[in-house]
Protein backbone atom coordinates (compact mmCIF):
# COMPACT_ATOMS: atom_id res chain seq x y z
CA UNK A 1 126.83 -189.11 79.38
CA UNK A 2 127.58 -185.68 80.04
CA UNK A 3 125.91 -183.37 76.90
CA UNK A 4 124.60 -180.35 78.55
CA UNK A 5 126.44 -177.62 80.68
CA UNK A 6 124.55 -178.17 84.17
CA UNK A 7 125.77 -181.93 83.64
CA UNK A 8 129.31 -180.86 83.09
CA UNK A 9 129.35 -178.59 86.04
CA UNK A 10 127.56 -181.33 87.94
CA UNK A 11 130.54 -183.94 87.41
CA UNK A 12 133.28 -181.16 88.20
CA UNK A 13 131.64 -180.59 91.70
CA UNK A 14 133.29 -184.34 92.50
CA UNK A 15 136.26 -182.88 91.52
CA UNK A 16 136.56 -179.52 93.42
CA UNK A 17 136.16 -180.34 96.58
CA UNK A 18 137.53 -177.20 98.90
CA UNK A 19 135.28 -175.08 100.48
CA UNK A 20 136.47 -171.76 98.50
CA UNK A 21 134.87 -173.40 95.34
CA UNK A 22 131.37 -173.07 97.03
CA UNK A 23 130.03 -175.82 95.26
CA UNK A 24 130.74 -174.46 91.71
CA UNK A 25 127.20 -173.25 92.25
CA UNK A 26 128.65 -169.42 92.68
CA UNK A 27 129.86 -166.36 90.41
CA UNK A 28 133.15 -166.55 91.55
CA UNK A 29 135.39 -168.69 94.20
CA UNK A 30 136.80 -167.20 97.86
CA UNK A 31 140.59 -168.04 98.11
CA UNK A 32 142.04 -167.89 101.64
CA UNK A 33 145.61 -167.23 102.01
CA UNK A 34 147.29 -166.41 105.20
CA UNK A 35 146.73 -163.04 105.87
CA UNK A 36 143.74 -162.03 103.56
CA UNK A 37 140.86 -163.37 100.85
CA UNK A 38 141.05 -162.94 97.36
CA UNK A 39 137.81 -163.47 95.05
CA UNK A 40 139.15 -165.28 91.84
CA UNK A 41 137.07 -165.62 89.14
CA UNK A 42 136.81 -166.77 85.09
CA UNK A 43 134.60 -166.53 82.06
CA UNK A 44 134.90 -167.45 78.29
CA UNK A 45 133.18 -165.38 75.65
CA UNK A 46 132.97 -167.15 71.97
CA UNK A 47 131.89 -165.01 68.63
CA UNK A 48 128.46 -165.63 67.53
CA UNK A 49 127.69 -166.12 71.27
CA UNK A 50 128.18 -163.35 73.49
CA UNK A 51 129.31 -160.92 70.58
CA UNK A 52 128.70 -160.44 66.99
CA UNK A 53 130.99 -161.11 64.12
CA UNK A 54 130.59 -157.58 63.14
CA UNK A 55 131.13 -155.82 66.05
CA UNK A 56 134.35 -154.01 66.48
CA UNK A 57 136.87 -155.74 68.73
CA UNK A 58 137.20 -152.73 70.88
CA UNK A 59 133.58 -153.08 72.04
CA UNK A 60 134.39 -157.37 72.68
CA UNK A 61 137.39 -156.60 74.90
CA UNK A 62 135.74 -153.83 77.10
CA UNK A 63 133.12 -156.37 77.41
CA UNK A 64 134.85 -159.24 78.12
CA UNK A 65 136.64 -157.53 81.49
CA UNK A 66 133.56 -156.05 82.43
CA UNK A 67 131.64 -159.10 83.05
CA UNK A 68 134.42 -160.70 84.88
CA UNK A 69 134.66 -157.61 87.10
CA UNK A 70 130.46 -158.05 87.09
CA UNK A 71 131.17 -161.80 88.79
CA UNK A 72 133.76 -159.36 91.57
CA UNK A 73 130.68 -156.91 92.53
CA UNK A 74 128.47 -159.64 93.09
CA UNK A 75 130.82 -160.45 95.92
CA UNK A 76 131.15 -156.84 96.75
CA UNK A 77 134.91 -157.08 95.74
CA UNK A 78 137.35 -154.58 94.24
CA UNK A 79 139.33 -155.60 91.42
CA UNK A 80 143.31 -156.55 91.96
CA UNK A 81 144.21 -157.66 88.31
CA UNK A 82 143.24 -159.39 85.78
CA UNK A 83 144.81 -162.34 83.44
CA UNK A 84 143.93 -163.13 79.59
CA UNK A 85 143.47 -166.00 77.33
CA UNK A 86 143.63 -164.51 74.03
CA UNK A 87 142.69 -166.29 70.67
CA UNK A 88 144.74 -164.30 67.51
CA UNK A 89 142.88 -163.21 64.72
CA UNK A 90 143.77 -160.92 61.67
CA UNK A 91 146.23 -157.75 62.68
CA UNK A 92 143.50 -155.30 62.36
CA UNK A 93 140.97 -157.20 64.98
CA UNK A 94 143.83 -157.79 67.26
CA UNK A 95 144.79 -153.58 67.11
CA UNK A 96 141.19 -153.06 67.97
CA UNK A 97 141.39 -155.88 70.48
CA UNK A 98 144.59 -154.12 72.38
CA UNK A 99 142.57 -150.59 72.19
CA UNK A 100 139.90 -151.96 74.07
CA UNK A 101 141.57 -153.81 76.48
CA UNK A 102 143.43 -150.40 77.27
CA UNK A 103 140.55 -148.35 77.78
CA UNK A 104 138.70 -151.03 80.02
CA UNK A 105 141.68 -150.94 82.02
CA UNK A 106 142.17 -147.83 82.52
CA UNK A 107 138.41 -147.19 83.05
CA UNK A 108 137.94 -149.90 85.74
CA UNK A 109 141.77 -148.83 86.90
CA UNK A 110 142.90 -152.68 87.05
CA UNK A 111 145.97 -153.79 86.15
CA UNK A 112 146.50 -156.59 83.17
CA UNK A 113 149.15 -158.91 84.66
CA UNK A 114 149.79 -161.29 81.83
CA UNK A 115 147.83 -164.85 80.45
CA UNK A 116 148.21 -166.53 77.40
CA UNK A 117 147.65 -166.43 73.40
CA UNK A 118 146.96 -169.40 70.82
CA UNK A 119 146.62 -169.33 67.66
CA UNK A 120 143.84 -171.73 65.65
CA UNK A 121 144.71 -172.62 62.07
CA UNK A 122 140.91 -173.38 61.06
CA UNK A 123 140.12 -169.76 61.56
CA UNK A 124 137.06 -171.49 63.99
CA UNK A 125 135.03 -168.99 65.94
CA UNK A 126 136.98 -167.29 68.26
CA UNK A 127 137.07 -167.61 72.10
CA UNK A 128 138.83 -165.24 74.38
CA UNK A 129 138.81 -166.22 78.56
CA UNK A 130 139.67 -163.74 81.63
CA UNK A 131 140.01 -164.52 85.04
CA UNK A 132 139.71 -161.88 87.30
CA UNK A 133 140.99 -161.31 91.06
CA UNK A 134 139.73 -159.60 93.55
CA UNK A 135 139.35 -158.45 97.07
CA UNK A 136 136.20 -158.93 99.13
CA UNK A 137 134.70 -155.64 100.67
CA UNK A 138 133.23 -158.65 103.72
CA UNK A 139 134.43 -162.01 104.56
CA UNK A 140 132.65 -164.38 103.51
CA UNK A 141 131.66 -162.64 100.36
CA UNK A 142 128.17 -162.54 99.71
CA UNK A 143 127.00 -166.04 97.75
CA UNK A 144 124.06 -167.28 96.12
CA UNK A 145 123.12 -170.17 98.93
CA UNK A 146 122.59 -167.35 101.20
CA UNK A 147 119.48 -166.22 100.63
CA UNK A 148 116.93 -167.00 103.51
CA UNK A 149 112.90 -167.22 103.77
CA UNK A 150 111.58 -163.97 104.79
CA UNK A 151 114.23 -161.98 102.83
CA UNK A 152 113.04 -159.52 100.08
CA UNK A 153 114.28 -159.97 96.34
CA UNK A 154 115.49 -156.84 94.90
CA UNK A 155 117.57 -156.02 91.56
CA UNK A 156 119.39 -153.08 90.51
CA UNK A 157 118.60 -150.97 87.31
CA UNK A 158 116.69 -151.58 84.25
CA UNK A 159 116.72 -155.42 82.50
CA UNK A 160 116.42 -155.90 78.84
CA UNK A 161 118.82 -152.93 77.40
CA UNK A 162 121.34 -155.73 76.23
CA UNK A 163 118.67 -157.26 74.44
CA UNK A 164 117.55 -154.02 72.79
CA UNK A 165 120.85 -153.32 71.77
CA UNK A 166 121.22 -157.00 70.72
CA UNK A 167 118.09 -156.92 67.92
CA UNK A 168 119.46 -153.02 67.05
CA UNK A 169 122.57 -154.40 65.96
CA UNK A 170 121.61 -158.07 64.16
CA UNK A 171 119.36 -155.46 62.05
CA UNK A 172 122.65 -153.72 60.67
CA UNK A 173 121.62 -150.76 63.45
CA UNK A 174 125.04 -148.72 65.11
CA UNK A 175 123.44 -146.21 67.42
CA UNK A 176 126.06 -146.32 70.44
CA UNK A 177 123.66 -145.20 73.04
CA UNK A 178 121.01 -147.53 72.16
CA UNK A 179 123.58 -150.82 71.79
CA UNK A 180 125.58 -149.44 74.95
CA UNK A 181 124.57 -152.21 77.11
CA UNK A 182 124.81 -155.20 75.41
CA UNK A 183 128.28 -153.66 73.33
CA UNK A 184 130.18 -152.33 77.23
CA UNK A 185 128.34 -152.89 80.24
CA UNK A 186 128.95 -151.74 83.22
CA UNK A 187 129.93 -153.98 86.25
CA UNK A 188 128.18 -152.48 89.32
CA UNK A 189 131.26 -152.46 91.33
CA UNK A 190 130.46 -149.70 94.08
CA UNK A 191 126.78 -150.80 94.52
CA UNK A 192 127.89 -154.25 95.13
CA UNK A 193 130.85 -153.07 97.44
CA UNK A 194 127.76 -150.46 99.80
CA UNK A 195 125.30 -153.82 99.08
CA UNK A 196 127.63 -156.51 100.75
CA UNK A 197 128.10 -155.71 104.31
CA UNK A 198 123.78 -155.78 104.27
CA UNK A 199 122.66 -158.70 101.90
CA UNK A 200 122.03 -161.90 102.24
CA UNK A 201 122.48 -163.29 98.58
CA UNK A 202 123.42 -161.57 95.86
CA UNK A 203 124.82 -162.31 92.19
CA UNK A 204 124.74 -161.14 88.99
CA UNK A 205 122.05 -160.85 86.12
CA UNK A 206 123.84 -162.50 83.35
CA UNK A 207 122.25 -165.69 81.99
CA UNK A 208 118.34 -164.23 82.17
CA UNK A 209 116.47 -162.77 85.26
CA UNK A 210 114.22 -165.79 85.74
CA UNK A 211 117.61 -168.41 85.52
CA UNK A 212 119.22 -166.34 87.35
CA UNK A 213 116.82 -166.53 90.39
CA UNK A 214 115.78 -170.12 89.98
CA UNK A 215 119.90 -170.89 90.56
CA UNK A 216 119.52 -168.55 93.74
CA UNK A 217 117.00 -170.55 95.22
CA UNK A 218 118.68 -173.64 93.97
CA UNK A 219 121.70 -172.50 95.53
CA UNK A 220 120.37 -171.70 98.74
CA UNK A 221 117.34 -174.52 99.70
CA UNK A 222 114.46 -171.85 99.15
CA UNK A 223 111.61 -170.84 96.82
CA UNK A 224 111.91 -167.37 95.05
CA UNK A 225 108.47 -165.81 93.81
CA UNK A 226 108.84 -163.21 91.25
CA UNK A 227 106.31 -160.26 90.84
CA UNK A 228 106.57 -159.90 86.79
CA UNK A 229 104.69 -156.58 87.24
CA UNK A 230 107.39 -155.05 89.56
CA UNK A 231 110.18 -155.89 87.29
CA UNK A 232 111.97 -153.08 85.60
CA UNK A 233 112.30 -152.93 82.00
CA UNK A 234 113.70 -150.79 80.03
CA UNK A 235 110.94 -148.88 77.75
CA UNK A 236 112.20 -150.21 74.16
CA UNK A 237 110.86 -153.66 76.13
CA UNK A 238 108.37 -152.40 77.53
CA UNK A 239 105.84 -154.40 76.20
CA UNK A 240 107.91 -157.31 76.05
CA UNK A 241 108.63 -157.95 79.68
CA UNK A 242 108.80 -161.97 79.53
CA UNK A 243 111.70 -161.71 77.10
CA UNK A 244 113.49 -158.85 79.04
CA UNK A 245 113.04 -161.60 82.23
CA UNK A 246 114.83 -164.17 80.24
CA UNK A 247 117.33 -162.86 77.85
CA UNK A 248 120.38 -161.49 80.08
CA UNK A 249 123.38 -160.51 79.97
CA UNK A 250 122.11 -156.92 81.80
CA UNK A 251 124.86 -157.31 84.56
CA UNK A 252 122.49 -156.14 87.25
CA UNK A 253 122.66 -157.15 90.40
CA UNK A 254 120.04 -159.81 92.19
CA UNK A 255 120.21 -159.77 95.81
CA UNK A 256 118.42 -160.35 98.92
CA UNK A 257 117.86 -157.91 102.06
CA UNK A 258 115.73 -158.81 105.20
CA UNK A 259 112.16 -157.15 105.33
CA UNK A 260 112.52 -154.21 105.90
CA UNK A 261 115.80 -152.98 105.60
CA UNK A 262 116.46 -150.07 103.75
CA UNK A 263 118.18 -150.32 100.40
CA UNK A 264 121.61 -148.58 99.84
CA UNK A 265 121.62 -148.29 95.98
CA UNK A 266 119.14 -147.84 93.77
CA UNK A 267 117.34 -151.16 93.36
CA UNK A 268 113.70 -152.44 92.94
CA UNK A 269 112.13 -154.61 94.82
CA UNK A 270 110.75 -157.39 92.72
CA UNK A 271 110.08 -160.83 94.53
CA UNK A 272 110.18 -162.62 98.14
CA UNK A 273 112.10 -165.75 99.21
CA UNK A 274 110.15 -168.56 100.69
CA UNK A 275 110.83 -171.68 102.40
CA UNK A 276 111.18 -174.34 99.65
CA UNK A 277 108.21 -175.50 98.11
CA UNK A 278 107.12 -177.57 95.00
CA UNK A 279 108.88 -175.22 92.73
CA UNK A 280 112.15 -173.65 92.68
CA UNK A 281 110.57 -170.57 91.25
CA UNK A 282 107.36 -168.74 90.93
CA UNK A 283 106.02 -165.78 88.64
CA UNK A 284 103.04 -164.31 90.06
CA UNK A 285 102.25 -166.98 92.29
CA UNK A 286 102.68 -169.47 90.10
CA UNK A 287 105.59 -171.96 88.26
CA UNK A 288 107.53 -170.13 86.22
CA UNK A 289 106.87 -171.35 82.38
CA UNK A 290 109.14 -173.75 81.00
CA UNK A 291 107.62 -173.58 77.50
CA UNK A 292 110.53 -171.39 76.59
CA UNK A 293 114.16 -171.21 78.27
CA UNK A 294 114.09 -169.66 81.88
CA UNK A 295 117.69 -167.73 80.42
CA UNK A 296 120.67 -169.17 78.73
CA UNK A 297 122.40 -172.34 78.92
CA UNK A 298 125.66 -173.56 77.13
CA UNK A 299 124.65 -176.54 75.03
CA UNK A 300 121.16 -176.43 75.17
């Protein structure tokens, strides 16, 4: 049986076997050609998941490039172009659509070289996909096995503004500075491009903080200890810091640096990795709680 998401992934790792696939346990894939790398990456955003029916289509398409371009900092990449898989709605979401896409292009200055558009009958919840391409800054790119015991755990920014914006706009709320982050984030593409050449892992915060490092250490055959103390939030969350760890979709950046080294960017430093122990994860010394969802998980 194969019901949940880390099942399905699990049963495609049989399947893609080359190296530049790093296991399927990574952001985004390394494809060697003959005279350079590219970094080639995908993701799928449905409504009612990662946006709200309400939200204006111009907000959903900036969004949608800007986490793919999120997966290309984490490997300190710079973005080449960008493909889409579009899902038609009514003319007047699809105008919206276009305008967004336009100004996230133009923003990001990547070109839109082409993709595909269906068309669904049932008027189902819509889906829209992107793959993105890009070129690493360092080869090999930075990847989530490669954090190592000793390193220091550091993230970028401020966790828990998408959420904010998230409960500000369920409640019928529209101010644009407050819902910023969760309506267009920001991929972090110069920070990762200065972090790469230094780090040891690094990846994006997208599914929850707490997921997020428990798949690093996964990844790379270590324990991570979080300090929940050290975490930045932002102040709407302030005292709400377990759900800031957990909800995502901030688009920070999670990395590694040995002790000691001076950080590039501004970053906080927030954990430890140790050699693997009984637990993947700890939060103040101890296993993370699994009485509620580390982060988000398709099909769960």
């Amino acid at each position: 049986m194969i019901g949940s998401e880390d099942d399905f992934i699990a049963a495609l790792r049989a399947i893609a076997t080359e190296p530049g696939a790093r296991g399927l346990s990574d952001d985004a894939a390394e494809l060697k050609l003959s005279n350079t790398t590219l970094v080639v990456t995908h993701d799928t955003m449905v409504e009612g998941v990662h946006w709200l029916s309400a939200q204006d289509a111009a907000d959903v398409a900036w969004k949608l490039v800007a986490v793919n371009l999120s997966d290309l900092a984490a490997k300190g990449a710079t973005p080449v172009a960008i493909l889409l898989g579009y899902m038609l709605a009514d003319p007047d979401w699809n105008a919206r659509f276009a305008v967004g896409l336009r100004e996230a292009v133009d923003h990001f200055v990547v070109p839109l070289l082409g993709g595909d558009t269906v068309a669904d009958p049932a008027r189902s919840a819509r889906a829209i996909g992107l793959t993105a391409i890009g070129r690493p800054s360092v080869v090999p790119s930075p990847a989530r096995a490669d954090a190592r015991p000793g390193q220091a755990l550091w993230v970028t920014g401020e966790l828990g503004g998408a959420l904010a914006g998230f409960e500000i706009l369920s409640a019928g709320g529209s101010d644009p500075e407050a819902t910023r982050a969760y309506r267009r984030p920001t991929p972090l593409l110069d920070d990762g491009k200065a972090l790469a050449p230094l780090v040891g892992a690094m990846m994006d915060v997208s599914d929850g903080l707490l997921l997020d490092a428990q798949r690093m250490a996964q990844a790379s055959g270590t324990t991570i200890t979080i300090d929940s103390a050290a975490v930045p939030v932002v102040a709407a969350l302030a005292d709400r810091r377990d759900d800031a760890m957990r909800w995502g979709d901030d688009y920070q950046l999670l990395f590694t640096l040995p002790e000691g080294t001076p950080c590039p960017v501004p970053a906080t430093r927030i954990g430890s990795v140790m050699a693997r122990g009984n637990a993947l994860l700890l939060v103040d010394g101890v296993p993370a709680s699994q009485d509620r969802p580390l982060g988000y998980r398709h099909g769960d």
